[in-house]
N, C-alpha and C. Protein backbone atom coordinates (compact mmCIF):
# COMPACT_ATOMS: atom_id res chain seq x y z
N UNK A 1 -187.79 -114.67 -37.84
CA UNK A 1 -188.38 -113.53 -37.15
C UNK A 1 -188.93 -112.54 -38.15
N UNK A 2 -188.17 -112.59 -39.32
CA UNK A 2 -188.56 -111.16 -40.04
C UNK A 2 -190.11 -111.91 -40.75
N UNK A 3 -190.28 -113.21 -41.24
CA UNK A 3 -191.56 -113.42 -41.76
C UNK A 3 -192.46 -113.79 -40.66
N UNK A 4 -192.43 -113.65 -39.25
CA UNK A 4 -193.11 -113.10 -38.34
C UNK A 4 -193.72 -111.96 -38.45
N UNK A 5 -192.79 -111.20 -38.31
CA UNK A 5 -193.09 -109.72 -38.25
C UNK A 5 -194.09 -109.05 -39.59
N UNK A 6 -193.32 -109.33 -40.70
CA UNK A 6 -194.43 -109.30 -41.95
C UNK A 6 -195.73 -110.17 -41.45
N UNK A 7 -195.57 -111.31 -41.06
CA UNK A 7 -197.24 -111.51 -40.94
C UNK A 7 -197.72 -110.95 -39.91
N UNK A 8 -197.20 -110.51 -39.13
CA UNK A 8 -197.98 -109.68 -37.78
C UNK A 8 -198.51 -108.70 -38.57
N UNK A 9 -197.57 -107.74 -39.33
CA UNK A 9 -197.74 -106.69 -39.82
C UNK A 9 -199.32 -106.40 -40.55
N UNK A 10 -199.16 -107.62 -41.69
CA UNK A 10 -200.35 -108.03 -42.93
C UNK A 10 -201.53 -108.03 -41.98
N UNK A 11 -201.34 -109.12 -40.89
CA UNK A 11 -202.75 -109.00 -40.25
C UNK A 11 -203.20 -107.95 -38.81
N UNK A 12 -201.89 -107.15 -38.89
CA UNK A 12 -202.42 -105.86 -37.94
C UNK A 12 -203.27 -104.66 -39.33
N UNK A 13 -202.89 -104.42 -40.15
CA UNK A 13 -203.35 -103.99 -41.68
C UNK A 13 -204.40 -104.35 -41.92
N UNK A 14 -204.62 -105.72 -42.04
CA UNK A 14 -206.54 -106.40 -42.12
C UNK A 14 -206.97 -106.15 -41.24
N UNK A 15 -206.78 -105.77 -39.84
CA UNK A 15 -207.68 -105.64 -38.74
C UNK A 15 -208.07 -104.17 -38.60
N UNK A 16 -207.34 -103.40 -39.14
CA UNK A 16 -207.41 -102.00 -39.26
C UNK A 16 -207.45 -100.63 -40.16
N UNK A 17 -207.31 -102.12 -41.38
CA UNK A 17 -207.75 -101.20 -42.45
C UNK A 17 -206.44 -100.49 -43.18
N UNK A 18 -205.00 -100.38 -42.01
CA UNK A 18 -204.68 -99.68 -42.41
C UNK A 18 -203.05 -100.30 -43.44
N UNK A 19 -202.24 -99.37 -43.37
CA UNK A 19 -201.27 -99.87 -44.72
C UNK A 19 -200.21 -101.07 -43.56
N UNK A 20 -200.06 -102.47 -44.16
CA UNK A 20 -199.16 -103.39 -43.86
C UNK A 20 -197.56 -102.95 -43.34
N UNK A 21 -197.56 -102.41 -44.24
CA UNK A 21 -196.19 -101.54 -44.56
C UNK A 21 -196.12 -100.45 -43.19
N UNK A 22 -196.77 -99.66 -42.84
CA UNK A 22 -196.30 -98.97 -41.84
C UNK A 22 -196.84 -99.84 -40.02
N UNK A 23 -197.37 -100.81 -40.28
CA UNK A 23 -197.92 -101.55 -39.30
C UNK A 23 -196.47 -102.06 -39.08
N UNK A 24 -195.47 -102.72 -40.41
CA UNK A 24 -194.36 -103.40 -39.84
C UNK A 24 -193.39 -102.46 -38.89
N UNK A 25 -193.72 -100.83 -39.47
CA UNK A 25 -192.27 -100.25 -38.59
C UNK A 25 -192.75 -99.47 -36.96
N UNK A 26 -194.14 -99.76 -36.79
CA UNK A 26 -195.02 -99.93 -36.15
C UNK A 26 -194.36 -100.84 -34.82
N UNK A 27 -194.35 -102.26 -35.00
CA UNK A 27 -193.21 -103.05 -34.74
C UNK A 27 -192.12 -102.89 -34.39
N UNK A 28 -191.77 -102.27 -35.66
CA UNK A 28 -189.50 -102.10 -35.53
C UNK A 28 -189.36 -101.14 -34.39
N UNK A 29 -190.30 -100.29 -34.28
CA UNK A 29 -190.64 -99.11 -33.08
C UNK A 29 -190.46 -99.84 -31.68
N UNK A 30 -191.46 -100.37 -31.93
CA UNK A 30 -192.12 -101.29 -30.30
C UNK A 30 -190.66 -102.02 -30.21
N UNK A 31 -190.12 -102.33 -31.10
CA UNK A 31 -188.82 -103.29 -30.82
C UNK A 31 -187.69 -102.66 -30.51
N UNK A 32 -187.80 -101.28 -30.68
CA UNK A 32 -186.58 -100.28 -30.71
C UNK A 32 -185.58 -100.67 -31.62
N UNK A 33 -185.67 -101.13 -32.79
CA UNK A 33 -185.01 -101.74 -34.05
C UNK A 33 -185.03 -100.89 -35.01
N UNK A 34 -185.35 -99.85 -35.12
CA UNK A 34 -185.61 -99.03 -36.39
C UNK A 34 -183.76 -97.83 -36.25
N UNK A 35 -183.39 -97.86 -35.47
CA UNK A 35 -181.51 -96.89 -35.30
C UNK A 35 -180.68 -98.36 -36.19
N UNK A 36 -180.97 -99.68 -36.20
CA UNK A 36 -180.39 -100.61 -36.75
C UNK A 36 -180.74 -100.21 -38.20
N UNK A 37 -179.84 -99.60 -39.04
CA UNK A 37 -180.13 -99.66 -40.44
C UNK A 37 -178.82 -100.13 -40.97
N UNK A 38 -178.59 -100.37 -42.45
CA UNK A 38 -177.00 -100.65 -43.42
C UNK A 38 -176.71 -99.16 -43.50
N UNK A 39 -177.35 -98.35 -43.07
CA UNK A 39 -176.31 -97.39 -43.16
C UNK A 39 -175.15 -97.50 -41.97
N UNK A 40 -175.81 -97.45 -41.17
CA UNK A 40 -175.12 -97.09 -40.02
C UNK A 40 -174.42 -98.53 -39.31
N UNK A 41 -174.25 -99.96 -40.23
CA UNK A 41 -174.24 -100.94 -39.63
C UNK A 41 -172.46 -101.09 -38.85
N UNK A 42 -172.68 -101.61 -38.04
CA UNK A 42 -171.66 -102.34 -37.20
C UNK A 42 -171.73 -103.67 -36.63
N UNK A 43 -170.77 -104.21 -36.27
CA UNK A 43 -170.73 -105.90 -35.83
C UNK A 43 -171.42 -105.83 -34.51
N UNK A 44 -171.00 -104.51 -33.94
CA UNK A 44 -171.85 -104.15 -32.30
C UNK A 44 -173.71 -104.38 -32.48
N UNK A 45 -173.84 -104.20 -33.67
CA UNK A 45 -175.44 -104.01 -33.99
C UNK A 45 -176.01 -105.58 -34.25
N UNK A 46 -175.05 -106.49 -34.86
CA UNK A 46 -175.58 -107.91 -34.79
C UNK A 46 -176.01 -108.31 -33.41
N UNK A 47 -175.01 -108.05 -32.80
CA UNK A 47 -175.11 -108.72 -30.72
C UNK A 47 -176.52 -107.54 -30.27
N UNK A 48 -176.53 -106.64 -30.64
CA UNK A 48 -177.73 -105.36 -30.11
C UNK A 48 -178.90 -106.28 -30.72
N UNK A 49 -178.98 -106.58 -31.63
CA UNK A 49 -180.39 -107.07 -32.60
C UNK A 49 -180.54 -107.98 -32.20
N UNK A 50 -179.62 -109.26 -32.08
CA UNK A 50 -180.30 -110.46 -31.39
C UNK A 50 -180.30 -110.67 -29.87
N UNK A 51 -180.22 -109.36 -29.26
CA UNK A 51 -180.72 -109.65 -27.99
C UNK A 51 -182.10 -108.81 -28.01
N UNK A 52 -182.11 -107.85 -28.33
CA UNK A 52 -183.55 -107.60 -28.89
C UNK A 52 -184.50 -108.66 -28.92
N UNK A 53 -184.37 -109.27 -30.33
CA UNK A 53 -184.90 -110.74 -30.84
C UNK A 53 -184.81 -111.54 -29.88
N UNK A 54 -184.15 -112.21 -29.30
CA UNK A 54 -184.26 -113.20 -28.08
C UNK A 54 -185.02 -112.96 -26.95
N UNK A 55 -185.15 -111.46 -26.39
CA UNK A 55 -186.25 -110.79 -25.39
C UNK A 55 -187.47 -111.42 -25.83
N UNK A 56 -187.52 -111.07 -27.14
CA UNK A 56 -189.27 -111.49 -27.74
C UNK A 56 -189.62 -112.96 -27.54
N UNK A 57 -188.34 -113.97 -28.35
CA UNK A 57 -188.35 -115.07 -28.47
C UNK A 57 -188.58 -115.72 -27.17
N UNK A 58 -187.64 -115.43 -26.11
CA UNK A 58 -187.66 -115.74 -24.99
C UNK A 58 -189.17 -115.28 -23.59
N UNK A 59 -189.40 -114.37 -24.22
CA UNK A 59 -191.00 -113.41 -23.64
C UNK A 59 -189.81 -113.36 -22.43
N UNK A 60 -188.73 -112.44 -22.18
CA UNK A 60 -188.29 -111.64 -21.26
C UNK A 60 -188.38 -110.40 -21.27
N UNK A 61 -189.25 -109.89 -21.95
CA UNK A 61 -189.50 -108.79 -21.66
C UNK A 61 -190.29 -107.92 -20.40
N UNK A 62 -190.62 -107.31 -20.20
CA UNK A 62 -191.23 -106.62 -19.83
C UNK A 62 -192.93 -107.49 -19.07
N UNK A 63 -193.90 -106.95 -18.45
CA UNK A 63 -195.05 -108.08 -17.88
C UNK A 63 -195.90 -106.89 -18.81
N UNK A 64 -195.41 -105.50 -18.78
CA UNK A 64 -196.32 -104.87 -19.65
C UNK A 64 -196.30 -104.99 -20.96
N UNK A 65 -194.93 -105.47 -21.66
CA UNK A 65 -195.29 -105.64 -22.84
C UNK A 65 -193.99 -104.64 -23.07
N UNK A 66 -193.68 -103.82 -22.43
CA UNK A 66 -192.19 -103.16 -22.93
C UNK A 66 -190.88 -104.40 -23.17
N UNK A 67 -190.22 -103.49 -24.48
CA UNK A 67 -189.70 -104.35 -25.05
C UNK A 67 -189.82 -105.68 -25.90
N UNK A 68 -190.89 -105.93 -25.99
CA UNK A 68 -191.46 -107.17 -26.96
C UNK A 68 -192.66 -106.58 -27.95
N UNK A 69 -193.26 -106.61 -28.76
CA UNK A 69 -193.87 -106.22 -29.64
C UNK A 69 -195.31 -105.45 -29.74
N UNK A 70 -195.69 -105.79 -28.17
CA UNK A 70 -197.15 -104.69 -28.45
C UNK A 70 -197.28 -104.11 -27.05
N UNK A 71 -196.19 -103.82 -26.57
CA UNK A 71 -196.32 -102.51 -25.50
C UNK A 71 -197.68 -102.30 -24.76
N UNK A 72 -197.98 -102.54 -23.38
CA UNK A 72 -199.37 -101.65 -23.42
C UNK A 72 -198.91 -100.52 -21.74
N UNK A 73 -199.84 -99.66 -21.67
CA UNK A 73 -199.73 -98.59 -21.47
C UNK A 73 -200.60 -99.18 -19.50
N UNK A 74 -201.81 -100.14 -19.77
CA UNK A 74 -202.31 -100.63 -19.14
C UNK A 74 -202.74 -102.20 -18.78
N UNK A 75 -201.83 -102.83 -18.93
CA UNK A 75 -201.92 -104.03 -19.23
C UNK A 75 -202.82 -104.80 -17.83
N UNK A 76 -203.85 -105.91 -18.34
CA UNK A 76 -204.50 -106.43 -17.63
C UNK A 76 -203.84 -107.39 -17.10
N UNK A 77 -202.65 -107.90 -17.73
CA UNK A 77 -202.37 -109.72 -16.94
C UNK A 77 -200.50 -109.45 -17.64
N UNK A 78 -199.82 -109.92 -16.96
CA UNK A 78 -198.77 -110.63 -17.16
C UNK A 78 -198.70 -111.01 -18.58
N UNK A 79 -197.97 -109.88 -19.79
CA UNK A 79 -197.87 -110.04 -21.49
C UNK A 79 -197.08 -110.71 -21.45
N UNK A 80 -195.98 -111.25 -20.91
CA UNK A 80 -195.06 -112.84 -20.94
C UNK A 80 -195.52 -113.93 -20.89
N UNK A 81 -197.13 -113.76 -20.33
CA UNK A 81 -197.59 -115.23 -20.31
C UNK A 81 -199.29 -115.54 -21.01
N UNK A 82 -199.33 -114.09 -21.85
CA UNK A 82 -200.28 -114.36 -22.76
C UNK A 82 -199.74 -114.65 -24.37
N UNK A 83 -200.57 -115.29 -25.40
CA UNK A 83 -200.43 -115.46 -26.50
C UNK A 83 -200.23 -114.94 -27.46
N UNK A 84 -199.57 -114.55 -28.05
CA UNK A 84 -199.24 -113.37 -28.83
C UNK A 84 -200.60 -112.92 -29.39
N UNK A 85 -201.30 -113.87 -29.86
CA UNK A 85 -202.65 -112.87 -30.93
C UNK A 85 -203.37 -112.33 -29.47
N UNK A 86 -203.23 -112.42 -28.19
CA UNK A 86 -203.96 -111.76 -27.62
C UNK A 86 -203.21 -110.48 -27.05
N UNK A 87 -202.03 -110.77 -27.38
CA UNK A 87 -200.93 -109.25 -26.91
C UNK A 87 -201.58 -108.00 -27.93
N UNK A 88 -201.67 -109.22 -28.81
CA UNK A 88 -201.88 -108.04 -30.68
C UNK A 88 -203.18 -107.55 -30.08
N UNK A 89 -203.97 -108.09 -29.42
CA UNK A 89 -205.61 -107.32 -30.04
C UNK A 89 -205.48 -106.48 -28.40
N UNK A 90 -205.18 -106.61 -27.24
CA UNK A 90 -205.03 -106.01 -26.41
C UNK A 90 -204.71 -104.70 -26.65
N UNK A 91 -202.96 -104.81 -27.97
CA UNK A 91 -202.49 -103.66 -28.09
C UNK A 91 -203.69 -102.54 -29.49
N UNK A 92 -204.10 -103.30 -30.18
CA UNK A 92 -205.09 -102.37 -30.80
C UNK A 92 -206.21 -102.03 -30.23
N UNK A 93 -206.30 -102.61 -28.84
CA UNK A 93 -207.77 -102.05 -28.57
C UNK A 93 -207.33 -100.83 -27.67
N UNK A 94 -206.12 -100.82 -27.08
CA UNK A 94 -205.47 -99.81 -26.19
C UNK A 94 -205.26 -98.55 -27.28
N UNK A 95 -204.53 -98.47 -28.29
CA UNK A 95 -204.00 -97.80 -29.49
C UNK A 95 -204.30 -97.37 -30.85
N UNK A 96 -205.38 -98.09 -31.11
CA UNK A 96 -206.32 -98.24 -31.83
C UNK A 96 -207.58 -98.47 -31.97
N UNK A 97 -208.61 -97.56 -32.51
CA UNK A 97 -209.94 -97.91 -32.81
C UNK A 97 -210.30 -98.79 -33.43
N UNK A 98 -210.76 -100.05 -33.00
CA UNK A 98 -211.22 -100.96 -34.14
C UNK A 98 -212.54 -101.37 -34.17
């Protein structure tokens, strides 16, 4: 999952010009994963994270896209049963100028 996410990241960055690096927490956001840090870790946070992760894996999320990785605000079709690169460009064309 995590060299997912880095490549989502890299090529949300090429599409927009903008830094890779904040595209990934961009992500950790949309995932509600970013309160999961080693600071604050607990065994409660392994079972929290991979049900997180399994929502995505599983596309139980949300039909708008809540809870899985590109959220939209207006979604045209059922995001559980589109392709991820089309979740991605949906969500930059909603959120982003490109």
């Amino acid at each position: 999952m995590l060299e997912m996410l880095v490549a989502l990241s890299r090529r949300l960055g090429f599409q927009t010009g903008e830094d890779s690096f904040e595209w990934f927490w961009v992500l950790a956001d949309n995932l509600e994963l970013r309160p999961y840090v080693d600071e604050t870790f607990s065994e409660d946070f392994n079972v929290d994270v991979d049900l997180i992760l399994d929502q995505v894996i599983d596309r139980t999320y949300g039909p708008d896209g809540r809870g899985g990785l590109f959220p939209l605000k207006y979604p045209a079709a059922d995001q559980t049963t589109i392709e991820i690169w089309y979740q991605m460009a949906a969500y930059l064309m909603e959120n982003h100028a490109i």
